[in-house]
PDB file of N, CA and C in Angstrom:
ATOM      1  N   UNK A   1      -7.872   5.441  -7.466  1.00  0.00           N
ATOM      2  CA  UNK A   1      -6.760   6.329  -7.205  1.00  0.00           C
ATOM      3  C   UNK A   1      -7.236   7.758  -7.451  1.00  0.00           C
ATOM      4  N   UNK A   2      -6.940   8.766  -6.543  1.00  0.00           N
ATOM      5  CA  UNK A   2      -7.469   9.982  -6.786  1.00  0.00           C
ATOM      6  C   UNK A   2      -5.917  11.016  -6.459  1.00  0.00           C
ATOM      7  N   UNK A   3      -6.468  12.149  -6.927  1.00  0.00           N
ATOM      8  CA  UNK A   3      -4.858  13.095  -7.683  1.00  0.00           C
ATOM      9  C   UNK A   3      -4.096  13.185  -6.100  1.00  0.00           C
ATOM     10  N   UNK A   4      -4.547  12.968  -4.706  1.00  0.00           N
ATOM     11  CA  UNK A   4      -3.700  13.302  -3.425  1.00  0.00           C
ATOM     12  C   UNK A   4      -2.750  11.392  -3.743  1.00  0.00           C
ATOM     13  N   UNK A   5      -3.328  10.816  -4.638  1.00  0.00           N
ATOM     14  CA  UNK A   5      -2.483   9.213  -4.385  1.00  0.00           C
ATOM     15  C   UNK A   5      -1.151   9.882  -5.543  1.00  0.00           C
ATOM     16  N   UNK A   6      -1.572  10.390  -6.659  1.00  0.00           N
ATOM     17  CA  UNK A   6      -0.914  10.255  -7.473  1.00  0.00           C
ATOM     18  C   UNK A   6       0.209  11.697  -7.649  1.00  0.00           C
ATOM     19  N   UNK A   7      -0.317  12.619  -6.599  1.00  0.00           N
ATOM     20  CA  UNK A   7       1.044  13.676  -5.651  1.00  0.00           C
ATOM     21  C   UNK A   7       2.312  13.013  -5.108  1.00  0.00           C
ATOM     22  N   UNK A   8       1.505  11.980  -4.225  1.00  0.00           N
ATOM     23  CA  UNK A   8       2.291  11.322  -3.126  1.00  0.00           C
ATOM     24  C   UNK A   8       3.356  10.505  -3.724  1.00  0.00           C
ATOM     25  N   UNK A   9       2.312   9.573  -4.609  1.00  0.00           N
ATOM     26  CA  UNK A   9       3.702   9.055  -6.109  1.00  0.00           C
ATOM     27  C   UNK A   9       4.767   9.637  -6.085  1.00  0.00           C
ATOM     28  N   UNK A  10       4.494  10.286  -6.912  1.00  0.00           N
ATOM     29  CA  UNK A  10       5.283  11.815  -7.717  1.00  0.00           C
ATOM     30  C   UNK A  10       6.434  12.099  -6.038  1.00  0.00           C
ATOM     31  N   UNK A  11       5.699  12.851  -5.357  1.00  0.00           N
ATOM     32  CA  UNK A  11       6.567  13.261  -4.131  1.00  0.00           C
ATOM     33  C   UNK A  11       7.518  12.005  -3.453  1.00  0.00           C
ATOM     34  N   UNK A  12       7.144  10.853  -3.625  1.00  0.00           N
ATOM     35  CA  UNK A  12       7.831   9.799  -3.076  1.00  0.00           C
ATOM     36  C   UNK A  12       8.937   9.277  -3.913  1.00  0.00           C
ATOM     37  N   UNK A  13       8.898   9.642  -5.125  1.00  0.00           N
ATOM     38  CA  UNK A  13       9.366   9.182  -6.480  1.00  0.00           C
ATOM     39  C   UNK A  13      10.385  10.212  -6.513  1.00  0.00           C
ATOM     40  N   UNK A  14      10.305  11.490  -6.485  1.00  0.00           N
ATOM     41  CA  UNK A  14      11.377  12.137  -6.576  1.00  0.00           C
ATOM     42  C   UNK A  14      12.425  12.581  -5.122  1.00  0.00           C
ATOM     43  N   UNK A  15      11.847  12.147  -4.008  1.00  0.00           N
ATOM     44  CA  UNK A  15      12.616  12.152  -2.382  1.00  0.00           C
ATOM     45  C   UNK A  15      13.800  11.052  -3.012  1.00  0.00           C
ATOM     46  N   UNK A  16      13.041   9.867  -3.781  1.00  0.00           N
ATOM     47  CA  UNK A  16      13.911   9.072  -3.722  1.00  0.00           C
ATOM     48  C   UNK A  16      15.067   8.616  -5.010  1.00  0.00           C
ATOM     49  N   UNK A  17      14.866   9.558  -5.888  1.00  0.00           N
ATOM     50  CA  UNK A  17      15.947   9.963  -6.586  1.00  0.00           C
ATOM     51  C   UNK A  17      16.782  11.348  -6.421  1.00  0.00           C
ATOM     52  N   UNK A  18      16.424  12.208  -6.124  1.00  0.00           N
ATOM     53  CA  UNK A  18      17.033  12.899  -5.394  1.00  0.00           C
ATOM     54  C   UNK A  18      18.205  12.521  -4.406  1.00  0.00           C
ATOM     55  N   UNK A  19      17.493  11.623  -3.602  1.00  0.00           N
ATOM     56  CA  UNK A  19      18.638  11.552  -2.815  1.00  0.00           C
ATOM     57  C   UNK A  19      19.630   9.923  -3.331  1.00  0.00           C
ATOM     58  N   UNK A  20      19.283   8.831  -4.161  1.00  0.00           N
ATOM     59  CA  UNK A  20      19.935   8.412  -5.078  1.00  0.00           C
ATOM     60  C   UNK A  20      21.148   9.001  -5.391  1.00  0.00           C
ATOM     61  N   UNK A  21      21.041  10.458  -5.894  1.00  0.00           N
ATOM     62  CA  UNK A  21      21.870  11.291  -6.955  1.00  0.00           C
ATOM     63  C   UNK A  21      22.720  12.319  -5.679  1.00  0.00           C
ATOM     64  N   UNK A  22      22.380  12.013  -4.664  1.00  0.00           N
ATOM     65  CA  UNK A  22      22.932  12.810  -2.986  1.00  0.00           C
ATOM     66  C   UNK A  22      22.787  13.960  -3.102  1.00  0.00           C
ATOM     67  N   UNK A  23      21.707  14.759  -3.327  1.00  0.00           N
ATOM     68  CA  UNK A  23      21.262  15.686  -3.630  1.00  0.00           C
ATOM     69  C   UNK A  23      20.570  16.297  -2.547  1.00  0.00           C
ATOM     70  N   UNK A  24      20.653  17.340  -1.852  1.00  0.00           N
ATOM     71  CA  UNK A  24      19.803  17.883  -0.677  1.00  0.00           C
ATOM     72  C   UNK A  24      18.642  18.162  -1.482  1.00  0.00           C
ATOM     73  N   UNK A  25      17.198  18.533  -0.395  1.00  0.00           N
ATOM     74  CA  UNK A  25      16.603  19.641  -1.403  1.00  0.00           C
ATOM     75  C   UNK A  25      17.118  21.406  -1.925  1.00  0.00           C
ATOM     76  N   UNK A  26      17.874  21.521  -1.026  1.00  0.00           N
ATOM     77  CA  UNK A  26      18.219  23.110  -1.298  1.00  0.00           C
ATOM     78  C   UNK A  26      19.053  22.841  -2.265  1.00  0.00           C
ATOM     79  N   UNK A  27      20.198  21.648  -2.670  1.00  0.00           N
ATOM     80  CA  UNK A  27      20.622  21.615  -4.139  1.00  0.00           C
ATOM     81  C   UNK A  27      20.033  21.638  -5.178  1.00  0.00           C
ATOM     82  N   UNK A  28      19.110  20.740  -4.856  1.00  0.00           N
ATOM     83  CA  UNK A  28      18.603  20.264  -6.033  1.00  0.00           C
ATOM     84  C   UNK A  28      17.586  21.971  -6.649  1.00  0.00           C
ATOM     85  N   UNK A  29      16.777  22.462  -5.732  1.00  0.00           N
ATOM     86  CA  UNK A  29      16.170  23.179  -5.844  1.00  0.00           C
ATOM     87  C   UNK A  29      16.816  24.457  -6.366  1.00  0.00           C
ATOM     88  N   UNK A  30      18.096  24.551  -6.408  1.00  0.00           N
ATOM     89  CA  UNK A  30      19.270  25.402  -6.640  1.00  0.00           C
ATOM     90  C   UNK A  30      19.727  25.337  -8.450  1.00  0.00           C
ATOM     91  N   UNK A  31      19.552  23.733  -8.817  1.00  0.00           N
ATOM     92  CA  UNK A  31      20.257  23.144  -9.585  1.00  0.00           C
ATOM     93  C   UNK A  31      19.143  23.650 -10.519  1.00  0.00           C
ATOM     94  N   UNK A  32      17.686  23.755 -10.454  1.00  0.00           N
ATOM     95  CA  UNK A  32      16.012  23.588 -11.228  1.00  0.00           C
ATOM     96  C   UNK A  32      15.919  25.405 -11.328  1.00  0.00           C
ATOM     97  N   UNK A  33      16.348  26.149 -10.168  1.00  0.00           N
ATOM     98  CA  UNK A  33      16.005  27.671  -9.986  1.00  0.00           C
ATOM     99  C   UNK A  33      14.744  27.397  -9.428  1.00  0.00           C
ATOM    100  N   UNK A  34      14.566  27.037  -8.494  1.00  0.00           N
ATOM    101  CA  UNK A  34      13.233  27.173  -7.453  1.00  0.00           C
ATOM    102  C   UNK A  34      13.224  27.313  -6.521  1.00  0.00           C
ATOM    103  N   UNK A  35      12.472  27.586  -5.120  1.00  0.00           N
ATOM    104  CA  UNK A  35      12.712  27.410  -3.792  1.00  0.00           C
ATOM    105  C   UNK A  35      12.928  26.229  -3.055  1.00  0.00           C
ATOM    106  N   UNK A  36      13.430  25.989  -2.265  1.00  0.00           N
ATOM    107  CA  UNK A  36      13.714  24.822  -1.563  1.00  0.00           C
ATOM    108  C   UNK A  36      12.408  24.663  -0.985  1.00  0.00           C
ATOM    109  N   UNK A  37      11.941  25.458  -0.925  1.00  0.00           N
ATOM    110  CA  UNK A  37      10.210  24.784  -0.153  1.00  0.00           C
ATOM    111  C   UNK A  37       9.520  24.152  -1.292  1.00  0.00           C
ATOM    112  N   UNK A  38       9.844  24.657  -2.143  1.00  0.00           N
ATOM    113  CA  UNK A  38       9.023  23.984  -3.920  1.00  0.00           C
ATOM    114  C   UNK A  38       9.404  22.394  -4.044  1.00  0.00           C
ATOM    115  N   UNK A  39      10.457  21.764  -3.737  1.00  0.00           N
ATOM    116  CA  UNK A  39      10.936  20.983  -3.578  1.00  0.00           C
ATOM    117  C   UNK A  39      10.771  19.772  -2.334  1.00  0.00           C
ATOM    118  N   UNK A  40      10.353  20.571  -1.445  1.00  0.00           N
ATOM    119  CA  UNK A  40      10.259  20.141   0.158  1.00  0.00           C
ATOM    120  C   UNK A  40       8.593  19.736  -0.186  1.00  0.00           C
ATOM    121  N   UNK A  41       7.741  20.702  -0.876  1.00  0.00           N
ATOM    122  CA  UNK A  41       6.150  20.549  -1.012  1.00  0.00           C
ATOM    123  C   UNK A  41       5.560  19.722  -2.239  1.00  0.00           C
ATOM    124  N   UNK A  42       6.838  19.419  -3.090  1.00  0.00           N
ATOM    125  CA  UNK A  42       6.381  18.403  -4.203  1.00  0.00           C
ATOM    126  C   UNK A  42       6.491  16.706  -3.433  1.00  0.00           C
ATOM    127  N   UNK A  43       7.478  16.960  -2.639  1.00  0.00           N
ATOM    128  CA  UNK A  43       8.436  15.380  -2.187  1.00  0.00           C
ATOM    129  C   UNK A  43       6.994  15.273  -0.746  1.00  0.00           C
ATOM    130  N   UNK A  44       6.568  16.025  -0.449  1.00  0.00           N
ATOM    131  CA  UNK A  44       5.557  15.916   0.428  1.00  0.00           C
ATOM    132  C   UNK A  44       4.351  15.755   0.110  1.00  0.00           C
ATOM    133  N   UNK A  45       4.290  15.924  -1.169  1.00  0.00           N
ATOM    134  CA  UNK A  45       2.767  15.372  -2.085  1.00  0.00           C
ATOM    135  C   UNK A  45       1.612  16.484  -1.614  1.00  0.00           C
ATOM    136  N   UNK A  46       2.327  17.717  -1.125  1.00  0.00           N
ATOM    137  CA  UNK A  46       1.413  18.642  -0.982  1.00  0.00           C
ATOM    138  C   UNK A  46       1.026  19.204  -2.414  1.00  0.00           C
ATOM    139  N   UNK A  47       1.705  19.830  -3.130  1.00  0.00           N
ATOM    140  CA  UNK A  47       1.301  20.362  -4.735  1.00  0.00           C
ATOM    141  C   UNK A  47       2.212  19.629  -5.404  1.00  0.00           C
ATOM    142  N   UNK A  48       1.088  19.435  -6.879  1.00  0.00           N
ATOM    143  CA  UNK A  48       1.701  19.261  -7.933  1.00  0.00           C
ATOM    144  C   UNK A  48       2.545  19.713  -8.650  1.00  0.00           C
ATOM    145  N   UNK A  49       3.457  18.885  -9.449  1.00  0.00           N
ATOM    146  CA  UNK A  49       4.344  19.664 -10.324  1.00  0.00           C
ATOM    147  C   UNK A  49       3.910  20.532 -11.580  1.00  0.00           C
ATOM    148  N   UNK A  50       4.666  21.406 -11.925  1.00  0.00           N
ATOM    149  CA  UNK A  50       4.210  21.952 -13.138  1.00  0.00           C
ATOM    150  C   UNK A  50       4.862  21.373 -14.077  1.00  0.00           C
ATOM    151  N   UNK A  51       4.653  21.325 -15.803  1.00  0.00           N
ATOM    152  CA  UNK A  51       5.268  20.634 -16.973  1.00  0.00           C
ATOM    153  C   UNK A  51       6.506  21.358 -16.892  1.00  0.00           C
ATOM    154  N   UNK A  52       6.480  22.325 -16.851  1.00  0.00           N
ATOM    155  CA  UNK A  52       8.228  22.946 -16.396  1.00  0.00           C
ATOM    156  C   UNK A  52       9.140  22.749 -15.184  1.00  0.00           C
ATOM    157  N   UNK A  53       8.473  22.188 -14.655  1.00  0.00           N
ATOM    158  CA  UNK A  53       9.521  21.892 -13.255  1.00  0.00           C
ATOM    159  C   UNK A  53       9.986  20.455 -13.796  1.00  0.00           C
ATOM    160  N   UNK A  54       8.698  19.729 -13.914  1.00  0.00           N
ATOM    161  CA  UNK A  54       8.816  18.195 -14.469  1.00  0.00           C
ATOM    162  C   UNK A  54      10.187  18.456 -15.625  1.00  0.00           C
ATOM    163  N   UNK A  55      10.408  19.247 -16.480  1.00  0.00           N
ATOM    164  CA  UNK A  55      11.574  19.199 -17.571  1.00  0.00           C
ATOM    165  C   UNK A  55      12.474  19.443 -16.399  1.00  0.00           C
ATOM    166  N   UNK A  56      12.548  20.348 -15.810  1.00  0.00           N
ATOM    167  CA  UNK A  56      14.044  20.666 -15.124  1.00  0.00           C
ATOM    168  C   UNK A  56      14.699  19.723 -14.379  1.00  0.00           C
ATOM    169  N   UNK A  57      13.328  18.922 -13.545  1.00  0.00           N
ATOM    170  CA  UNK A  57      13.997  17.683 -12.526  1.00  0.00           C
ATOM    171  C   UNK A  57      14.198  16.933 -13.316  1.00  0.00           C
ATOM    172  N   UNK A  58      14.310  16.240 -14.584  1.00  0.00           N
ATOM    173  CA  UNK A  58      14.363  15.279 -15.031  1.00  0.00           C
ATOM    174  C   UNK A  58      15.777  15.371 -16.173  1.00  0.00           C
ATOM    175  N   UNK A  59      15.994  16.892 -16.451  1.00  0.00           N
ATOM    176  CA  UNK A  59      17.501  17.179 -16.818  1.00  0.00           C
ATOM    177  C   UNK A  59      18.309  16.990 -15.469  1.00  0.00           C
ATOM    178  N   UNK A  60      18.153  17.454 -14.138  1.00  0.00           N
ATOM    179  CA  UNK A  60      18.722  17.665 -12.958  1.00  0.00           C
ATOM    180  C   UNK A  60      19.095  16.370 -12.719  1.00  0.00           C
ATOM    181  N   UNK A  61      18.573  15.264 -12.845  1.00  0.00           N
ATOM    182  CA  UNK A  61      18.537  14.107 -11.866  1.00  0.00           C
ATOM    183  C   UNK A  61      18.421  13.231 -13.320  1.00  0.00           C
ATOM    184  N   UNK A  62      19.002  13.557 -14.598  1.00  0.00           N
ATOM    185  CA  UNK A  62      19.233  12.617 -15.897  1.00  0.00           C
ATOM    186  C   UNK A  62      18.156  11.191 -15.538  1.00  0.00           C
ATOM    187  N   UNK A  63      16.558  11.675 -15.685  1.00  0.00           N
ATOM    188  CA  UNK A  63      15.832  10.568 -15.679  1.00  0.00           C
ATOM    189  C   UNK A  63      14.607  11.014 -16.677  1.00  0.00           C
ATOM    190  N   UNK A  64      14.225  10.021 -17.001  1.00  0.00           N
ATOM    191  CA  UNK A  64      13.072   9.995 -17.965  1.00  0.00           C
ATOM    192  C   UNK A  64      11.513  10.571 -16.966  1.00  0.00           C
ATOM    193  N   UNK A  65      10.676  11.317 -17.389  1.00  0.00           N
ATOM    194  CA  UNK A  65       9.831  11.677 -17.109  1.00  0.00           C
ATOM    195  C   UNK A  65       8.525  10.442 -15.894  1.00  0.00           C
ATOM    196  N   UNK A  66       8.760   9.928 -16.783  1.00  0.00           N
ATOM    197  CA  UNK A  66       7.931   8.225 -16.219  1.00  0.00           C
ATOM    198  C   UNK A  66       8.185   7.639 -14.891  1.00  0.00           C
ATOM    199  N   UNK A  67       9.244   8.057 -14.851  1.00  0.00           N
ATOM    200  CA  UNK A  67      10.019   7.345 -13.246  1.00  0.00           C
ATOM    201  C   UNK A  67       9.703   8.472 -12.173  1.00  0.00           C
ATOM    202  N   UNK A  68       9.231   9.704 -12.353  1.00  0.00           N
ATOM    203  CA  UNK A  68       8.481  10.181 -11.119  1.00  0.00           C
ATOM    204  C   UNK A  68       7.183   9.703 -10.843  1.00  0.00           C
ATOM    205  N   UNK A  69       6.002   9.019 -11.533  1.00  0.00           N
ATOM    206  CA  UNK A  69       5.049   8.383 -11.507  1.00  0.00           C
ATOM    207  C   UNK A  69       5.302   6.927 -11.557  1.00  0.00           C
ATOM    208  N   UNK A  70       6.562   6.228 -10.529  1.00  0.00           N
ATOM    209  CA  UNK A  70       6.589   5.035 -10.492  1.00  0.00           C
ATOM    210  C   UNK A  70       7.013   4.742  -9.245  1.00  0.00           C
ATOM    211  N   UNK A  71       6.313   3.578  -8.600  1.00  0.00           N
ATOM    212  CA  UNK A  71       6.897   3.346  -7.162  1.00  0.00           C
ATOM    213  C   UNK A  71       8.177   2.727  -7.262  1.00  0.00           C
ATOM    214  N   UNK A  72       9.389   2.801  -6.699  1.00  0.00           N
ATOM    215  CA  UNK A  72      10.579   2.491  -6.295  1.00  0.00           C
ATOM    216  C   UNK A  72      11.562   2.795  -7.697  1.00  0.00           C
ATOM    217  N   UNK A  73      11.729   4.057  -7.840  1.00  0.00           N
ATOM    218  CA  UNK A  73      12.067   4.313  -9.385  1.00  0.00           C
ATOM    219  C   UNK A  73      13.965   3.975  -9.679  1.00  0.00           C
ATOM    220  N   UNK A  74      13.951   3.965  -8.907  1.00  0.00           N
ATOM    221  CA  UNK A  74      15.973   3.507  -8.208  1.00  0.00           C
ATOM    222  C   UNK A  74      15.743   1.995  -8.542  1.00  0.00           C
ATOM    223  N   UNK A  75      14.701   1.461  -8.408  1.00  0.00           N
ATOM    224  CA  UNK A  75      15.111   0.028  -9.023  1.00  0.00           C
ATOM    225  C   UNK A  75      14.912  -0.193 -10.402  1.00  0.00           C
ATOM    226  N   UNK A  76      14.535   0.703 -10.746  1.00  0.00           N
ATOM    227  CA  UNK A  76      13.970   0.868 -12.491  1.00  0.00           C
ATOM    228  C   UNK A  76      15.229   1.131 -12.732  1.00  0.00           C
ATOM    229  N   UNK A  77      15.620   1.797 -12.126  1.00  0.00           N
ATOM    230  CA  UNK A  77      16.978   2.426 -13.074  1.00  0.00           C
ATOM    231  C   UNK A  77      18.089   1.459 -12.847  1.00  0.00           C
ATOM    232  N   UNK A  78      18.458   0.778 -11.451  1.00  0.00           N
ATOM    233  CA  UNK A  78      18.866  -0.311 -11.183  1.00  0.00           C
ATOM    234  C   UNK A  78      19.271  -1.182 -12.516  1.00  0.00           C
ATOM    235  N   UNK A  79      18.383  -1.538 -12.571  1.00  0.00           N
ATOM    236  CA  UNK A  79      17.211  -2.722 -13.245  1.00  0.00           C
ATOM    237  C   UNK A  79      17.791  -2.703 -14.797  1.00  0.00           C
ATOM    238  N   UNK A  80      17.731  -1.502 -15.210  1.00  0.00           N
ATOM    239  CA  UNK A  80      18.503  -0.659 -16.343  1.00  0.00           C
ATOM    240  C   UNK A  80      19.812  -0.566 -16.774  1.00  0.00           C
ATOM    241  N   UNK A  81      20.433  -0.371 -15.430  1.00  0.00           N
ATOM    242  CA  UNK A  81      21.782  -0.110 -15.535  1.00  0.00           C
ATOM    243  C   UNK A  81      22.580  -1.943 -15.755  1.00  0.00           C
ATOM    244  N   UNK A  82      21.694  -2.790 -15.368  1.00  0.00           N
ATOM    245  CA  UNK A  82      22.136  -4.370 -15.537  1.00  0.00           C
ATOM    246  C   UNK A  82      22.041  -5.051 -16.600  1.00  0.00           C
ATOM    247  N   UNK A  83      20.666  -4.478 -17.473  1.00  0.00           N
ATOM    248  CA  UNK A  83      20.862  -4.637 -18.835  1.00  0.00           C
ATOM    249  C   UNK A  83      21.507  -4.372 -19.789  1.00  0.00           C
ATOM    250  N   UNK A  84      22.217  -2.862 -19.303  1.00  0.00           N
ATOM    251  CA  UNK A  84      22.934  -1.950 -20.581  1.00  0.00           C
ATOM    252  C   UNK A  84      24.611  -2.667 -20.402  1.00  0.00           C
ATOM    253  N   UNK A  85      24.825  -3.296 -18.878  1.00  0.00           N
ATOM    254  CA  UNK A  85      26.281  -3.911 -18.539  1.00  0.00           C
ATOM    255  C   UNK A  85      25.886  -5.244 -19.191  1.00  0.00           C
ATOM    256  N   UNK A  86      24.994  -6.460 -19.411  1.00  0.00           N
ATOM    257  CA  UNK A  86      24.807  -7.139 -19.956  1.00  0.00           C
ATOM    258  C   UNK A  86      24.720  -7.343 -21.625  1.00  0.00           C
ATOM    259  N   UNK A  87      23.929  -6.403 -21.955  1.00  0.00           N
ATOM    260  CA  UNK A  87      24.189  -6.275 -23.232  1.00  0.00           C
ATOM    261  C   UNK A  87      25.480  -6.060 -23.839  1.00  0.00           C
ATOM    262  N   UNK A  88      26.007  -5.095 -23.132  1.00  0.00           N
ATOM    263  CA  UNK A  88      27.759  -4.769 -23.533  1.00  0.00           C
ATOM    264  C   UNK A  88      28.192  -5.967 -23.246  1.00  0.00           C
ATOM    265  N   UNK A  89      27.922  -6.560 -22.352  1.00  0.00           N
ATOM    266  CA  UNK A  89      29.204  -7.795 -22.010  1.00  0.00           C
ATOM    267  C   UNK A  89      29.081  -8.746 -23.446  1.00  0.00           C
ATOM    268  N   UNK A  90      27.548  -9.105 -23.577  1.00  0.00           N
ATOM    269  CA  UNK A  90      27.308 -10.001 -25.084  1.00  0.00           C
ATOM    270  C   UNK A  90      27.635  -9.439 -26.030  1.00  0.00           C
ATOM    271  N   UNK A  91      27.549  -8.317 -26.294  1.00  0.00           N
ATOM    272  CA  UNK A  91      28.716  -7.796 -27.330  1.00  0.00           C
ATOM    273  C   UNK A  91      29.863  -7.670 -28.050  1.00  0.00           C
ATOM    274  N   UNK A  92      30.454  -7.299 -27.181  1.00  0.00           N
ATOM    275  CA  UNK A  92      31.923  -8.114 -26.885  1.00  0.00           C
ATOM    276  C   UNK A  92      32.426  -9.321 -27.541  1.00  0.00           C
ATOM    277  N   UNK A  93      31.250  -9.919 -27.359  1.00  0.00           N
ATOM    278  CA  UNK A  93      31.666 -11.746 -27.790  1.00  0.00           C
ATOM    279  C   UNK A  93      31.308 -11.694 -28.890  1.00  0.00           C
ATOM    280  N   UNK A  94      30.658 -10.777 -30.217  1.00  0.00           N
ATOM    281  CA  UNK A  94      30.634 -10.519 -31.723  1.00  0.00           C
ATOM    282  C   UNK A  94      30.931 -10.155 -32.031  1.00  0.00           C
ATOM    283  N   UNK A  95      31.419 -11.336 -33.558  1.00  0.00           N
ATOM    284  CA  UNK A  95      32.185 -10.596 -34.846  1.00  0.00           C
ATOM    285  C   UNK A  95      31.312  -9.823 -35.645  1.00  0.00           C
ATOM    286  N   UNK A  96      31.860  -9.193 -35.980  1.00  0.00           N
ATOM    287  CA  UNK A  96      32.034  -7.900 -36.686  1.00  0.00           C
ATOM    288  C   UNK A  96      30.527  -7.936 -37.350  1.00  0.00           C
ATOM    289  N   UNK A  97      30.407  -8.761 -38.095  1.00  0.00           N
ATOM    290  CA  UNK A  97      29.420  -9.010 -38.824  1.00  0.00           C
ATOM    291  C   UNK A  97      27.564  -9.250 -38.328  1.00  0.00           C
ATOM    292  N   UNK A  98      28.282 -10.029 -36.736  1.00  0.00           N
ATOM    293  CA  UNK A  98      26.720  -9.799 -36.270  1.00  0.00           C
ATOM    294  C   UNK A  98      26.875  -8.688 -35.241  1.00  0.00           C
ATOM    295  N   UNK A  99      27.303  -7.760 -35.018  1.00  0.00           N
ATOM    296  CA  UNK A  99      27.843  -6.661 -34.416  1.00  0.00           C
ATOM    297  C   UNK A  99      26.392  -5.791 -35.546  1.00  0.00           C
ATOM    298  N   UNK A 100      27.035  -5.828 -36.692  1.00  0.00           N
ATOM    299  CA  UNK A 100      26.268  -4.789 -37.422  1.00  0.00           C
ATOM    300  C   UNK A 100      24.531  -5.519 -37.798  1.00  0.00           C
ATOM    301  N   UNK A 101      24.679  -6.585 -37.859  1.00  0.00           N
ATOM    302  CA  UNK A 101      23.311  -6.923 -37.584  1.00  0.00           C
ATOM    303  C   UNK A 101      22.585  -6.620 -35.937  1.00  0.00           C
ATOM    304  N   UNK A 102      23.055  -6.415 -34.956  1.00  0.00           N
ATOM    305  CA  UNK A 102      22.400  -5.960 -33.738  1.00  0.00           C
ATOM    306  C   UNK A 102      22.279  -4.997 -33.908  1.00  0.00           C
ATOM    307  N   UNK A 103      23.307  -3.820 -34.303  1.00  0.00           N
ATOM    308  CA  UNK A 103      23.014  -2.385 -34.442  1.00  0.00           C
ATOM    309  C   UNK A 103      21.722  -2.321 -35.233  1.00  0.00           C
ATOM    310  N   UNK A 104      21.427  -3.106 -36.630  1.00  0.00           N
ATOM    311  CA  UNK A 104      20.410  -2.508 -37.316  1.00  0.00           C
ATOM    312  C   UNK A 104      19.316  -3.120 -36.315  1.00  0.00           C
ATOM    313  N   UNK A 105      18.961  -4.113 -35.658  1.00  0.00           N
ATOM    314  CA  UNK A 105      18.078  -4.651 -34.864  1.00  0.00           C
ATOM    315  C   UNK A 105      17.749  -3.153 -33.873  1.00  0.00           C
ATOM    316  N   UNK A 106      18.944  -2.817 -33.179  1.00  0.00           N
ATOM    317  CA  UNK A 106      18.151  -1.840 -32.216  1.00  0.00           C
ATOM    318  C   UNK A 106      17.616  -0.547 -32.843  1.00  0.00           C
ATOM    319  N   UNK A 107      18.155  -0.279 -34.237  1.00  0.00           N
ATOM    320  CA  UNK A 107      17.857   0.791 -35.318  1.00  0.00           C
ATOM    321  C   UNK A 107      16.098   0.663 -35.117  1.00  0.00           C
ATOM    322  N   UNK A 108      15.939  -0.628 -35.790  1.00  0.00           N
ATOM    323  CA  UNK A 108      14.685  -0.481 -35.780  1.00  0.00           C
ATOM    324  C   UNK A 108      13.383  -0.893 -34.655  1.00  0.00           C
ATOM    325  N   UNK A 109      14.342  -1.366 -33.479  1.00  0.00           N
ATOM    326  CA  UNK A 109      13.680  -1.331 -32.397  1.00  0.00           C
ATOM    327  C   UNK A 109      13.311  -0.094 -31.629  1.00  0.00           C
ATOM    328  N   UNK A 110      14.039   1.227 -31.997  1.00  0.00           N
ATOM    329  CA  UNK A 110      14.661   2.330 -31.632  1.00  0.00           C
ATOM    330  C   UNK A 110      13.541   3.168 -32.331  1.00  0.00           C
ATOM    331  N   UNK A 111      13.102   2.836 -33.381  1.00  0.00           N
ATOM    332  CA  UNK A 111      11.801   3.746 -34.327  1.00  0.00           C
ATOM    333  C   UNK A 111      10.571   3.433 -33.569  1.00  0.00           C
TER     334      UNK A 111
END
């Protein structure tokens, strides 16, 4: 893998949360303070991002850093969103007592 594979990532990774979140590029690029071509030339795997753009898209579009360097990142999050409705649902079904034993479980799963 060489850095034009791992642009294209990145550029393919964020076309497709972006528009996930129905976001044009001129919004989104609006939403970060950049040009809409900055946006148009990352999603095109022409240039790289900078560590500051990387913070802004990832407040913009409420995603973890990791999921622009992942192919099909909408199913990650997918994927995510089925666990966090699952877990709640098993929840639900505990008393009180192992309620607070899961909390300390994710306490220290969480460190």
């Amino acid at each position: 893998m060489n850095s034009k594979d791992i642009q294209k990532i990145l550029g393919n990774s964020l076309k497709e949360l972006r528009e996930a979140k129905n976001l044009t590029q001129e919004k989104l690029a609006e939403r970060i303070g950049v040009e809409a071509g900055t946006i148009y030339r990352l999603e095109a795997g022409k240039n790289f991002i900078k560590s500051e753009t990387l913070a802004k898209l990832c407040d913009a579009l409420d995603v973890h850093p990791s999921l622009f360097f992942t192919a099909r990142p909408t199913m990650i999050l997918d994927n995510h969103a089925d666990s966090i409705k699952n877990i709640t649902r098993l929840l639900q079904t505990f008393p009180q007592d192992k309620l607070n034993d899961a909390y300390n479980i994710l306490k220290v799963l969480h460190k």
